[in-house]
Protein backbone atom coordinates (compact mmCIF):
# COMPACT_ATOMS: atom_id res chain seq x y z
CA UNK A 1 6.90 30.88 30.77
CA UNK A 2 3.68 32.04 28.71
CA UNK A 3 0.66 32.11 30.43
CA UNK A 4 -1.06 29.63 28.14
CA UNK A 5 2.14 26.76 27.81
CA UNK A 6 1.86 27.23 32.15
CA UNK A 7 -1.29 26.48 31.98
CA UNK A 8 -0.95 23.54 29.75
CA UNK A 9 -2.55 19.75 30.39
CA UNK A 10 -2.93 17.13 28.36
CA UNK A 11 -5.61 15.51 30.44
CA UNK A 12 -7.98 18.52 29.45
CA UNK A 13 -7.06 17.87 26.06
CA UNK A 14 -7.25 14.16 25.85
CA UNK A 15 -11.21 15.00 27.61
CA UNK A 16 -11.93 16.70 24.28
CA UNK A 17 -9.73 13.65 22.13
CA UNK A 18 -10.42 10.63 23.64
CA UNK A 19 -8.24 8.63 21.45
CA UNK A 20 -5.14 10.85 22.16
CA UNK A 21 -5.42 9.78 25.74
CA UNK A 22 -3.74 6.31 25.11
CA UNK A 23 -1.59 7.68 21.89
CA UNK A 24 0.23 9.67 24.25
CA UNK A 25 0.95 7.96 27.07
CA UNK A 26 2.67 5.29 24.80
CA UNK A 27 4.75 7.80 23.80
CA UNK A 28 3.44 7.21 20.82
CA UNK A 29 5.52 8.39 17.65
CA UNK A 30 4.47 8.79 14.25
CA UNK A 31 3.67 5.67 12.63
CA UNK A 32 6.33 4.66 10.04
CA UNK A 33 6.06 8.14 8.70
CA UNK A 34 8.54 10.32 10.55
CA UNK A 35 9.75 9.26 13.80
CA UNK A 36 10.77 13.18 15.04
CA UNK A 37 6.74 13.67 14.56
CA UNK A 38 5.25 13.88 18.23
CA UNK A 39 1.83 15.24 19.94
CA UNK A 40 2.82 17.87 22.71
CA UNK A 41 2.35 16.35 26.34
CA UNK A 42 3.97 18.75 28.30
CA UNK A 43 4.02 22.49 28.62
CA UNK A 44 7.94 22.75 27.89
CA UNK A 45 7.00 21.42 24.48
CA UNK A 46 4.06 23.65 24.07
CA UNK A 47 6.91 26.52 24.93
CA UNK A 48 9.68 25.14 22.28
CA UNK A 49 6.27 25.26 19.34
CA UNK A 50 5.28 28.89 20.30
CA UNK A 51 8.87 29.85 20.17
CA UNK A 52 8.80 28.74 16.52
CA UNK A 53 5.77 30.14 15.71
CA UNK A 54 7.62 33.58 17.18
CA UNK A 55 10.09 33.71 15.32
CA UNK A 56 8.58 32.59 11.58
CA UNK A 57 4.78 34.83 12.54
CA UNK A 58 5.75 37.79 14.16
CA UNK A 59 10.02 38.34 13.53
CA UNK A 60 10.13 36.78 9.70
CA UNK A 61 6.83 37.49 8.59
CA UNK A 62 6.27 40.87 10.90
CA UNK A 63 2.57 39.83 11.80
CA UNK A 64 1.09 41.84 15.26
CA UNK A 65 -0.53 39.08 16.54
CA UNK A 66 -2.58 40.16 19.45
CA UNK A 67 -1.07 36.93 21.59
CA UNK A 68 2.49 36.99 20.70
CA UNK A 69 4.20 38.30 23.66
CA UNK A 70 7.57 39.85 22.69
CA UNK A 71 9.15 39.75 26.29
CA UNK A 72 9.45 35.96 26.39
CA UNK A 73 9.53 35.61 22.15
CA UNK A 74 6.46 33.06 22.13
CA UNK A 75 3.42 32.94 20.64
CA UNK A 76 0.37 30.88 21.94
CA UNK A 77 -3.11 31.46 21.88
CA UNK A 78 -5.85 30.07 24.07
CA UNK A 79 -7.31 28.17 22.07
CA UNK A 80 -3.92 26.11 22.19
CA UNK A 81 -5.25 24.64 25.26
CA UNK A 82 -8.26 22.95 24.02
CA UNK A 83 -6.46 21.75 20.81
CA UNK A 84 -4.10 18.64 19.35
CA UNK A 85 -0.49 20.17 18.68
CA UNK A 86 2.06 18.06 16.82
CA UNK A 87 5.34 18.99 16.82
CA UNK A 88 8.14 17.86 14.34
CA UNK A 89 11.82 17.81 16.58
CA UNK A 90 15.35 16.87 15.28
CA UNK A 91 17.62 16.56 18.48
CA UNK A 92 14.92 18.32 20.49
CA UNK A 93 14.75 21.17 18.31
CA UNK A 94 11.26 22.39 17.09
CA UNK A 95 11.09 22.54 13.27
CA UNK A 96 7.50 22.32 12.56
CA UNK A 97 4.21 22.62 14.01
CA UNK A 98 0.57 22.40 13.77
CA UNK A 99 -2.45 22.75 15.01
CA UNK A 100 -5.70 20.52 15.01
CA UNK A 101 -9.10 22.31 16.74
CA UNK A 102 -12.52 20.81 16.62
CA UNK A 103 -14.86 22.86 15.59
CA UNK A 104 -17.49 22.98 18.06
CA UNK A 105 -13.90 24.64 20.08
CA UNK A 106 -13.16 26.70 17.94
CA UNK A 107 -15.98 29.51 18.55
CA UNK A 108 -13.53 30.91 21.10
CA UNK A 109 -10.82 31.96 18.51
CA UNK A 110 -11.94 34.76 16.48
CA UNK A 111 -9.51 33.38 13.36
CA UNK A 112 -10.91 30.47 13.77
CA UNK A 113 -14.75 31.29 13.88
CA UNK A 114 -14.25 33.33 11.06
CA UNK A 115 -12.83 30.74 8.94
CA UNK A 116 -15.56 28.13 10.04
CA UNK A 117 -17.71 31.15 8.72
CA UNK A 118 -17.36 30.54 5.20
CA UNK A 119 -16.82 26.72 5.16
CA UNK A 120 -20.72 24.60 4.07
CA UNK A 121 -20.87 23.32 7.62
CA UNK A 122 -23.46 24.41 9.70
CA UNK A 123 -22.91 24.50 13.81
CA UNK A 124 -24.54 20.77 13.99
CA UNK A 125 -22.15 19.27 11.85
CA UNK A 126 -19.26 20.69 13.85
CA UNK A 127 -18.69 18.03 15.77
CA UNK A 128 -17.36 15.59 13.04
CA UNK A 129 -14.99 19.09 11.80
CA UNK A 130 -11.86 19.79 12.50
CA UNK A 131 -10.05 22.76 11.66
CA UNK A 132 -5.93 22.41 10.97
CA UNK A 133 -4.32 26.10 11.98
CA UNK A 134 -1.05 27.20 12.55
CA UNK A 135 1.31 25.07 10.73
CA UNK A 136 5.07 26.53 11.07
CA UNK A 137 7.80 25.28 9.52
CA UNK A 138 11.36 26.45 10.40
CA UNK A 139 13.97 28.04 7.45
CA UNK A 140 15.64 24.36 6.59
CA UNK A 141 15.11 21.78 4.46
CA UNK A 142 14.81 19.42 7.44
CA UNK A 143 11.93 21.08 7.88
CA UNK A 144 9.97 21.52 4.88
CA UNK A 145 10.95 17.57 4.41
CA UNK A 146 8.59 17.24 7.76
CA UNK A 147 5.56 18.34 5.84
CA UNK A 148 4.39 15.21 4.72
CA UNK A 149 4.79 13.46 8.23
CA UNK A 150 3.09 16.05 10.39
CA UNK A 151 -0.15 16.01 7.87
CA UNK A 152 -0.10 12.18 7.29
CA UNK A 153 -0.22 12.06 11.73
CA UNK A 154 -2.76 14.94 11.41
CA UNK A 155 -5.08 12.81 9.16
CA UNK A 156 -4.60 9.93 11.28
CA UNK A 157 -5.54 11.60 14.55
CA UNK A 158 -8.34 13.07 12.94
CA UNK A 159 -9.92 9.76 11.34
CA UNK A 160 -9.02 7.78 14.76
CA UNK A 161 -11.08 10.54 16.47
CA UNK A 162 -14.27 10.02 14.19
CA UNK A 163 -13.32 13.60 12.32
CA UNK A 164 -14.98 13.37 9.02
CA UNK A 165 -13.79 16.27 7.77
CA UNK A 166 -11.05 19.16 7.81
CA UNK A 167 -10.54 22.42 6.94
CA UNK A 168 -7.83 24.73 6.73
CA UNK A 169 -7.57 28.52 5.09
CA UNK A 170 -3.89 29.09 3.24
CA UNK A 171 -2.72 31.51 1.27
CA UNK A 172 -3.78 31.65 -3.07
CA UNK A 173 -0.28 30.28 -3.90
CA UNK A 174 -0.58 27.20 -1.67
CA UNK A 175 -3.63 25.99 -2.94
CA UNK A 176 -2.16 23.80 -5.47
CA UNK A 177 -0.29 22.13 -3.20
CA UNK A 178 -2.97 21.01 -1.00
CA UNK A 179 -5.06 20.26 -4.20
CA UNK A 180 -2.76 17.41 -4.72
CA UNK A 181 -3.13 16.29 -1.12
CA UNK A 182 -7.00 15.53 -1.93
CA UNK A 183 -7.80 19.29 0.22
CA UNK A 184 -10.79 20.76 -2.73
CA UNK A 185 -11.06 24.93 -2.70
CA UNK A 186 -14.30 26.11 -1.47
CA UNK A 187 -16.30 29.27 -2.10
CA UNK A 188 -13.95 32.20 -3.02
CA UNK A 189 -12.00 32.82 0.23
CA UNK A 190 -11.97 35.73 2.33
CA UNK A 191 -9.56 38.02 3.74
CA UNK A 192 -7.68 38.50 7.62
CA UNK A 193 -6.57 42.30 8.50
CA UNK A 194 -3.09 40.20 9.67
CA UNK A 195 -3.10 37.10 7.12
CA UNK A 196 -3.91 38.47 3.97
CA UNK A 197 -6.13 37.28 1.14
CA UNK A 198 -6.97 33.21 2.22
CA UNK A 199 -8.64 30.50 0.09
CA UNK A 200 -10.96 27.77 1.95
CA UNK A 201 -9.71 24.03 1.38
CA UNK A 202 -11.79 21.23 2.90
CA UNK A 203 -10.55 17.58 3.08
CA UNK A 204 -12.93 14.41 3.27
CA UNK A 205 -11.32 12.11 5.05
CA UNK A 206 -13.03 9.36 4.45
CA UNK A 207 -13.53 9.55 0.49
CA UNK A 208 -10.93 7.25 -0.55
CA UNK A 209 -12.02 8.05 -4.10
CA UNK A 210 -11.00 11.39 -3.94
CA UNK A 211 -7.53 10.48 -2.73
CA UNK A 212 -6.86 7.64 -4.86
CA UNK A 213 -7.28 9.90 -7.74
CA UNK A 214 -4.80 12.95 -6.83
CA UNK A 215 -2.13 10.00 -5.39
CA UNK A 216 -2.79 11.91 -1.83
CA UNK A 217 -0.02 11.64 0.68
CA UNK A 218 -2.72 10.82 3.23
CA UNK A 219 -3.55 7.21 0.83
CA UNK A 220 -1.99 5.12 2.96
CA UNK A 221 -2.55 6.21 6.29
CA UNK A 222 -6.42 6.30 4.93
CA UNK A 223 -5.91 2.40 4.01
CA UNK A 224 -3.97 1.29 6.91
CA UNK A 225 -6.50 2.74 9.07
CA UNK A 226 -9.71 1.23 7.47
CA UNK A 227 -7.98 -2.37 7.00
CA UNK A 228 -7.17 -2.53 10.69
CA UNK A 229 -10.37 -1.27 11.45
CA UNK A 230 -12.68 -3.03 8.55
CA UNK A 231 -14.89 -6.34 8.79
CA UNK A 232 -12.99 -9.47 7.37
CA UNK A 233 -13.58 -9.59 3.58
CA UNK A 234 -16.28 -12.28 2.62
CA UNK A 235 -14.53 -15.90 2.72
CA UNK A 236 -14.18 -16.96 -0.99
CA UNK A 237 -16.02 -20.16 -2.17
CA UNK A 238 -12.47 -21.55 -3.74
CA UNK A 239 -10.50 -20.28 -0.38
CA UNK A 240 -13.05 -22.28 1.39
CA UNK A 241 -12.12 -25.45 -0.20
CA UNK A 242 -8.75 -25.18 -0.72
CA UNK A 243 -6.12 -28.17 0.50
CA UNK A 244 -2.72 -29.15 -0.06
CA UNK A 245 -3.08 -32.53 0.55
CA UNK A 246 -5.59 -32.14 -2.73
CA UNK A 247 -2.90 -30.50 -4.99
CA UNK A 248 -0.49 -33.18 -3.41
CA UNK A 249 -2.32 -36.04 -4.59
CA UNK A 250 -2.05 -34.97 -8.54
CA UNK A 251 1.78 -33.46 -8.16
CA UNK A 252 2.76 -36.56 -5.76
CA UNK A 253 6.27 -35.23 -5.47
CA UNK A 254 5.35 -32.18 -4.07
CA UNK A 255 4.33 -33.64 -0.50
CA UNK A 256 7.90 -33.92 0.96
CA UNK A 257 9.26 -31.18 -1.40
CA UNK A 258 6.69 -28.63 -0.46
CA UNK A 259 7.11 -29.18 3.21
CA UNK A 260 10.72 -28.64 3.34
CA UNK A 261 11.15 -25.69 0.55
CA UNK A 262 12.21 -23.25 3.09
CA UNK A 263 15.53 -24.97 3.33
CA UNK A 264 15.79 -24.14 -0.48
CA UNK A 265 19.35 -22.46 -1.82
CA UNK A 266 17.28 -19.84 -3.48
CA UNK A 267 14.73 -17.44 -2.05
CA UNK A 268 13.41 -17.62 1.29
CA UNK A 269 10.60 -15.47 0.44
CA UNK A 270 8.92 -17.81 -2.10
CA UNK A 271 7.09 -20.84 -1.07
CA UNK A 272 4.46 -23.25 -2.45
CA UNK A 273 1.14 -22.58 -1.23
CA UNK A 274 0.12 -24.79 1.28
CA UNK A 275 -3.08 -23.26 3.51
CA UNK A 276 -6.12 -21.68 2.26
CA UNK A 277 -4.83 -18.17 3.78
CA UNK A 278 -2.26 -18.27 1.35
CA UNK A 279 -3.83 -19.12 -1.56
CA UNK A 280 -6.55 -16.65 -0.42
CA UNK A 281 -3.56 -13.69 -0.41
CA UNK A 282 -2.66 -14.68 -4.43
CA UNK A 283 -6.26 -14.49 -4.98
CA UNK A 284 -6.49 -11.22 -3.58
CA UNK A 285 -3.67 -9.92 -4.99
CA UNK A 286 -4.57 -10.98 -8.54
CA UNK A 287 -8.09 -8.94 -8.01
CA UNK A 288 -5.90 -6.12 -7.45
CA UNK A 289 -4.02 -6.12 -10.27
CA UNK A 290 -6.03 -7.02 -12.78
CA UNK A 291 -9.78 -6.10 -12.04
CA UNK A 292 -9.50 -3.07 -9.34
CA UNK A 293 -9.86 -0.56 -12.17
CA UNK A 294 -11.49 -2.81 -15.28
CA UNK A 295 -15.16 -2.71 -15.06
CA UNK A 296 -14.99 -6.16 -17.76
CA UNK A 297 -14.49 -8.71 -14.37
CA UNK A 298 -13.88 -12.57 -15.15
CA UNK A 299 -16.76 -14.87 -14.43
CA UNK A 300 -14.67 -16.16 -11.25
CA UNK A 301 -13.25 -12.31 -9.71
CA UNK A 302 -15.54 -12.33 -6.88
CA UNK A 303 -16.17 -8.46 -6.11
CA UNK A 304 -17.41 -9.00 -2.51
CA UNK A 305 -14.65 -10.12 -1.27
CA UNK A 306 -12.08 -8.96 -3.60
CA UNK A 307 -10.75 -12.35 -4.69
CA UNK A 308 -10.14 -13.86 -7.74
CA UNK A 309 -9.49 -17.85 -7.78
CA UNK A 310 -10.54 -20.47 -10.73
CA UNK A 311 -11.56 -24.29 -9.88
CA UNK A 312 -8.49 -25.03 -11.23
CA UNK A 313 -6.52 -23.87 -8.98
CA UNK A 314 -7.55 -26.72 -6.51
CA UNK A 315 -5.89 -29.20 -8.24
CA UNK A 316 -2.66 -27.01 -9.67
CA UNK A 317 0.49 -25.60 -7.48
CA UNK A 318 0.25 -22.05 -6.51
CA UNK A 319 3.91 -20.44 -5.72
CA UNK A 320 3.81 -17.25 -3.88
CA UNK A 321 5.91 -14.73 -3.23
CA UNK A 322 6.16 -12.88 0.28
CA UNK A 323 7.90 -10.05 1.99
CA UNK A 324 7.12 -9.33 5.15
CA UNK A 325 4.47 -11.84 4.82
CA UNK A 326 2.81 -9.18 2.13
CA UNK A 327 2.31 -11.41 -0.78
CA UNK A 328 4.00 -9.39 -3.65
CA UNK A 329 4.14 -12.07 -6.32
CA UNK A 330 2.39 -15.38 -7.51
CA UNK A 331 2.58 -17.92 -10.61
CA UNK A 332 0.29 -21.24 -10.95
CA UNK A 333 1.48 -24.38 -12.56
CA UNK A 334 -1.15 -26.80 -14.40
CA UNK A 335 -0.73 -30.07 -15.70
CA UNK A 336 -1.98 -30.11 -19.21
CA UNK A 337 -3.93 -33.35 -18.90
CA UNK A 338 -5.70 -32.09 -16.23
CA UNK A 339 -9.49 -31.44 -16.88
CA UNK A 340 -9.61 -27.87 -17.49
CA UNK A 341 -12.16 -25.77 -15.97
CA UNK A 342 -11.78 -22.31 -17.36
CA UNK A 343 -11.88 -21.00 -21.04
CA UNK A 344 -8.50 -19.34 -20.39
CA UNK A 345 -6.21 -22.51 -19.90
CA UNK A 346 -8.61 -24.71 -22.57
CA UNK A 347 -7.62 -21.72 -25.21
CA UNK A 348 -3.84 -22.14 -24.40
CA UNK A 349 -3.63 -25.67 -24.39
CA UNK A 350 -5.73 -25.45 -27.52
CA UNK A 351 -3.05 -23.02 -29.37
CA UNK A 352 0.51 -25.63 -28.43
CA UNK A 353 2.22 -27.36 -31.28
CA UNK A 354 1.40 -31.34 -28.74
CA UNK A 355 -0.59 -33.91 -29.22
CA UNK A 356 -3.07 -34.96 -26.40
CA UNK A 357 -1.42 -37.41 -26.08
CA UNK A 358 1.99 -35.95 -25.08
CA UNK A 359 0.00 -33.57 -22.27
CA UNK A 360 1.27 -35.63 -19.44
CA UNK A 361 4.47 -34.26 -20.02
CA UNK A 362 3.29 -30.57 -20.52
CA UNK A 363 3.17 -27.94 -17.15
CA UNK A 364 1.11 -24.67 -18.18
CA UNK A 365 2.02 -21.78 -16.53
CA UNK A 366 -0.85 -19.08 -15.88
CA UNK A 367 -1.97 -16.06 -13.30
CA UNK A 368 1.66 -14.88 -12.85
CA UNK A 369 1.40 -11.51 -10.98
CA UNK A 370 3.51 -8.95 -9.72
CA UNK A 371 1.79 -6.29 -6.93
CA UNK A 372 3.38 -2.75 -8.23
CA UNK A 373 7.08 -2.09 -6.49
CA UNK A 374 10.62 -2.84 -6.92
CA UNK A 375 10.18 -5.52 -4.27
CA UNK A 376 7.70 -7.21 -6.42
CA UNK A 377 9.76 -6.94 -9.27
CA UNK A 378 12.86 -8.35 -7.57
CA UNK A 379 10.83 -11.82 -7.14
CA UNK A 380 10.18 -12.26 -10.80
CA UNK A 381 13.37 -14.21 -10.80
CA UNK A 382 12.74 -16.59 -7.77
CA UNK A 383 9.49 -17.01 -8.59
CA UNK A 384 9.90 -18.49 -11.75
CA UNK A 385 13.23 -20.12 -10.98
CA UNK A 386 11.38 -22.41 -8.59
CA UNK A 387 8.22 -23.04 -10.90
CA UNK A 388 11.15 -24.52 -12.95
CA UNK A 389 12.13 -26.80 -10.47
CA UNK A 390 9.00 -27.60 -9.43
CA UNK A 391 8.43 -28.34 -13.10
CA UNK A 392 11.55 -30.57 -13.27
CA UNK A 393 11.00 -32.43 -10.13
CA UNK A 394 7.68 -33.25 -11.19
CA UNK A 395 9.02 -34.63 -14.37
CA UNK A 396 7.94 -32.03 -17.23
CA UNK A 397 9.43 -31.54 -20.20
CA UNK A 398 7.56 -28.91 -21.45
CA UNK A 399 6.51 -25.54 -20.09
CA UNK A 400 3.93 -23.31 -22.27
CA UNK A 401 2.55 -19.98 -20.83
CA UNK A 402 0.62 -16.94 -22.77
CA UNK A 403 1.89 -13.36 -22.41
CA UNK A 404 1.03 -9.92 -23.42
CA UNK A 405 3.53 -8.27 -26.60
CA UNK A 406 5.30 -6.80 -24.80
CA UNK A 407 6.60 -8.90 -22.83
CA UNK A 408 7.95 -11.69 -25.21
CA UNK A 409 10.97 -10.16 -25.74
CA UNK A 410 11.60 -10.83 -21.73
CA UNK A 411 10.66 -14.29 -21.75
CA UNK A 412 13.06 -15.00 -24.65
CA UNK A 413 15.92 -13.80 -22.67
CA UNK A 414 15.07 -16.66 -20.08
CA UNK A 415 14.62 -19.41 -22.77
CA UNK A 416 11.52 -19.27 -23.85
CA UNK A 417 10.91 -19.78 -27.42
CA UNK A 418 7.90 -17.85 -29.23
CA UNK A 419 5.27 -20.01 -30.99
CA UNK A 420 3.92 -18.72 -33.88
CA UNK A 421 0.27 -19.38 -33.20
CA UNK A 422 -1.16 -16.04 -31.38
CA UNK A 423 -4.81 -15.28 -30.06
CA UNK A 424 -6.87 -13.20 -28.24
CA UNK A 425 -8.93 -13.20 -24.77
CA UNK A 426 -11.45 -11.75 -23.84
CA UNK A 427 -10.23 -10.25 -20.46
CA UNK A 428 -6.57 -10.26 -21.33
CA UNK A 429 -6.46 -9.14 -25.07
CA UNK A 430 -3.87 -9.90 -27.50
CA UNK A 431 -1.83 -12.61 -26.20
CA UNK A 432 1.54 -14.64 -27.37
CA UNK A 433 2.38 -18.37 -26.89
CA UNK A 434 5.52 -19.38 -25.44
CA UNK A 435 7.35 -22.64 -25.16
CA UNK A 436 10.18 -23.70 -22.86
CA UNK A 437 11.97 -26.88 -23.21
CA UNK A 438 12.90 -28.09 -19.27
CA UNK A 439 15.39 -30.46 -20.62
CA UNK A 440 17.15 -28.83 -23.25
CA UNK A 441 20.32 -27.39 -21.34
CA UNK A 442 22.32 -26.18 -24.73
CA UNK A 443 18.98 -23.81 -24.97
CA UNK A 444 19.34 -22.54 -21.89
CA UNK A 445 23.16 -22.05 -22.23
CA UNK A 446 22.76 -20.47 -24.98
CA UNK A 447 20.84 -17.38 -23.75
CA UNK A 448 22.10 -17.37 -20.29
CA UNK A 449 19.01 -18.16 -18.84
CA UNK A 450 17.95 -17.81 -14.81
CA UNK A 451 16.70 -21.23 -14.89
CA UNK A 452 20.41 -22.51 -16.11
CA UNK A 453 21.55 -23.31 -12.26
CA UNK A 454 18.28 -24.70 -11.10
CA UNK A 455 18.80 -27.04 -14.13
CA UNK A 456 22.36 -27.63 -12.86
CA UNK A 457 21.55 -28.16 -9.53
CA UNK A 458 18.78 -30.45 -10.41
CA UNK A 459 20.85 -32.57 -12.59
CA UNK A 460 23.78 -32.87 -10.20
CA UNK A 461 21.52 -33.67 -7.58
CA UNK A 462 19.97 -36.83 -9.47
CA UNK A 463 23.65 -38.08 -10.48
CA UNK A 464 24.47 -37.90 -6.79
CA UNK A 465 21.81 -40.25 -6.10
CA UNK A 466 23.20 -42.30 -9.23
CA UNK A 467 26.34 -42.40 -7.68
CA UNK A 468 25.16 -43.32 -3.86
């Protein structure tokens, strides 16, 4: 066995990582990344990674590393011993590797030191530096497919360990690659006797900015991370004041219906809101769709805690959509002849073909939202299949809703018809009135709409009661 992997302990490296300490006695594995993705804890696995780096360094690649030792076909350096190494395995075979160093360690590696040489960071900043070295990856696909997980658990160790940044050295034609990652080029790189001309990339891990806008793989981990970590979001004013038994009172058929909905025969994942947590998750969700990257906000998006609720939505139902308990999807129903608080729902209800005096049998349907995702998508049709029936039970005749353009031609294929008055918001733009009649079943037939078995089962439902 190689004098380094022999001496091998992962108590002297958890001294150096606190963190790692409890990571790896849970035998922890990569979270919901790549479950092959492991940190080293003993010195057979430190073997099985310098083995690998053997045979791609010094056999493929025909580098005379001073450390490789060609009688026992490993390579390990000191330095190994004071560092994090991940290793990716598929049926305990090595396929990847890499290395994480701080750099206040790394003065004892002469590759290392060099590199740290013509990075910004001056010796007192070291300590919040780490430097990523020695990442391997077998001839396979399997392998290259592991390059994604190994990073993402990189970056996670790294921010978990209070590492603000990291910095690697690669080769010219890599750079791009890491460019999309979030890693920026510094200075104009320098050049190893062994490696070969090298470019300087650093990585700020905690400039979500800068990930957001190359779609870096490390995104998520980033926002995981800082939402398990980060203070509770500022409690919004509307959240605050929020009850069911409110909403209950003006849609008095909701109180038993609402309670029992998860015994519905349609989608277990959509309910009607019934506790300010929920409604707070719509509100939340809406922010994110519709203000997170439009500087124009509504008078009621609250940016402090990333919320965005109207008064009316105390006194209307709120259907959301979950998976996972995620909320993915929401819709809010209105009654027409409710006092309006809001210049959005007065300008719809000011654009339908009714009379005021027909309003009590009018539902207006507003703030449906999607989050991005073919989940999301896949509760359009629940979601508005059981506004329907919330709409029927409640004894509507009438649904009217706004929508963009481009979506009309969508809402027609459900049943809705399109009015010919049109107008224009403020914060939404051009928008497109639609009617639906609830009670018109030859409609519905006719265009083979979703809502054509909720208005079966409704009907059959209230002849059964005829009957009995």
């Amino acid at each position: 066995m190689d004098d380094v992997a022999g001496t091998f302990s992962l108590d002297q490296v958890a001294r150096i990582w606190p963190v790692l300490k409890n990571d790896a006695k849970r035998k922890r594995r990569i979270w919901t990344i790549k479950r092959a993705i492991t940190i080293l804890k003993t010195s057979e696995g430190l073997t099985k990674i310098g083995a690998l780096r053997y045979s791609m360094y010094i056999e493929q690649d025909k580098k005379p590393y001073a450390h490789a030792d060609s009688s026992k076909r490993c390579f390990l350096e000191p330095i190994d011993l004071r560092s994090v190494n991940l290793a990716a395995t598929v049926r305990g075979e090595c396929i990847a590797g890499l290395r994480l160093t701080k750099a206040c360690d790394a003065f004892d590696d002469e590759y290392l030191f060099r590199l740290l040489s013509h990075t910004p960071f001056s010796p007192a900043d070291y300590d919040k530096v780490v430097v990523c070295s020695r990442l391997v990856l077998a001839n396979s696909v399997r392998a290259r497919l592991q390059i994604s997980g190994i990073l993402q658990e990189a970056f996670r160790i790294s921010l978990t360990n209070g590492i603000d940044y990291a910095v690697l050295s690669a080769r010219p034609a890599l750079v791009p690659l890491y460019k999309k990652m979030g890693f920026i080029p510094f200075g104009e790189g320098y050049r190893e006797k062994i490696a070969g001309d090298l470019s300087v990339l650093i990585l700020d891990l905690r400039n979500r900015e800068v990930l957001s806008s190359t779609r870096s793989i490390f995104l998520r981990v980033y926002d995981a991370l800082t939402f398990r970590k980060g203070p509770e979001p500022k409690m919004n004013a509307i959240v605050g004041a929020f009850s069911f038994d409110r909403a209950a009172a003006g849609w008095p058929i909701l109180k038993d219906e609402g309670r029992k909905f998860h015994a519905s025969m349609f989608k277990y994942s959509v309910s009607l809101v019934k506790t300010s947590q929920d409604l707070r998750k719509i509100g939340e969700l809406r922010y994110l769709m519709n203000f997170k990257t439009d500087t124009k906000l509504s008078p009621y998006a609250d940016p402090s805690s990333r919320c965005f609720l109207e008064p009316i939505d105390l006194d209307s139902v709120n259907i959301v959509a979950t998976v996972r308990t995620k909320c993915v999807g929401g819709v809010r129903l209105s009654k027409a002849n409710d006092p309006l608080q809001g210049d959005s729902l007065l300008r719809l209800r000011s654009h339908i073909p009714f009379a005021p005096s027909d309003y009590g049998k009018i539902v207006l349907c507003s703030q449906l939202v999607l989050a991005k995702g073919i989940r999301a998508r896949l509760q359009l049709v629940p979601l508005v299949q059981e506004a329907f029936r919330v709409a029927m039970i409640s004894g509507f005749n009438y649904a009217v809703m706004s929508t963009k353009p481009a979506y009309v031609r969508l809402f027609k294929k459900m049943g809705w018809i399109q009015h010919s008055d049109s107008y224009h918001d403020e914060f939404a733009g051009d928008l497109v009135v639609m009617i639906l009649n609830l009670r018109n079943r030859e409609a519905l037939s006719a265009v083979r709409s979703i809502f054509l078995r909720v208005f079966d089962a409704f009907a059959f439902r209230n002849s059964s009661k005829v009957r009995a």
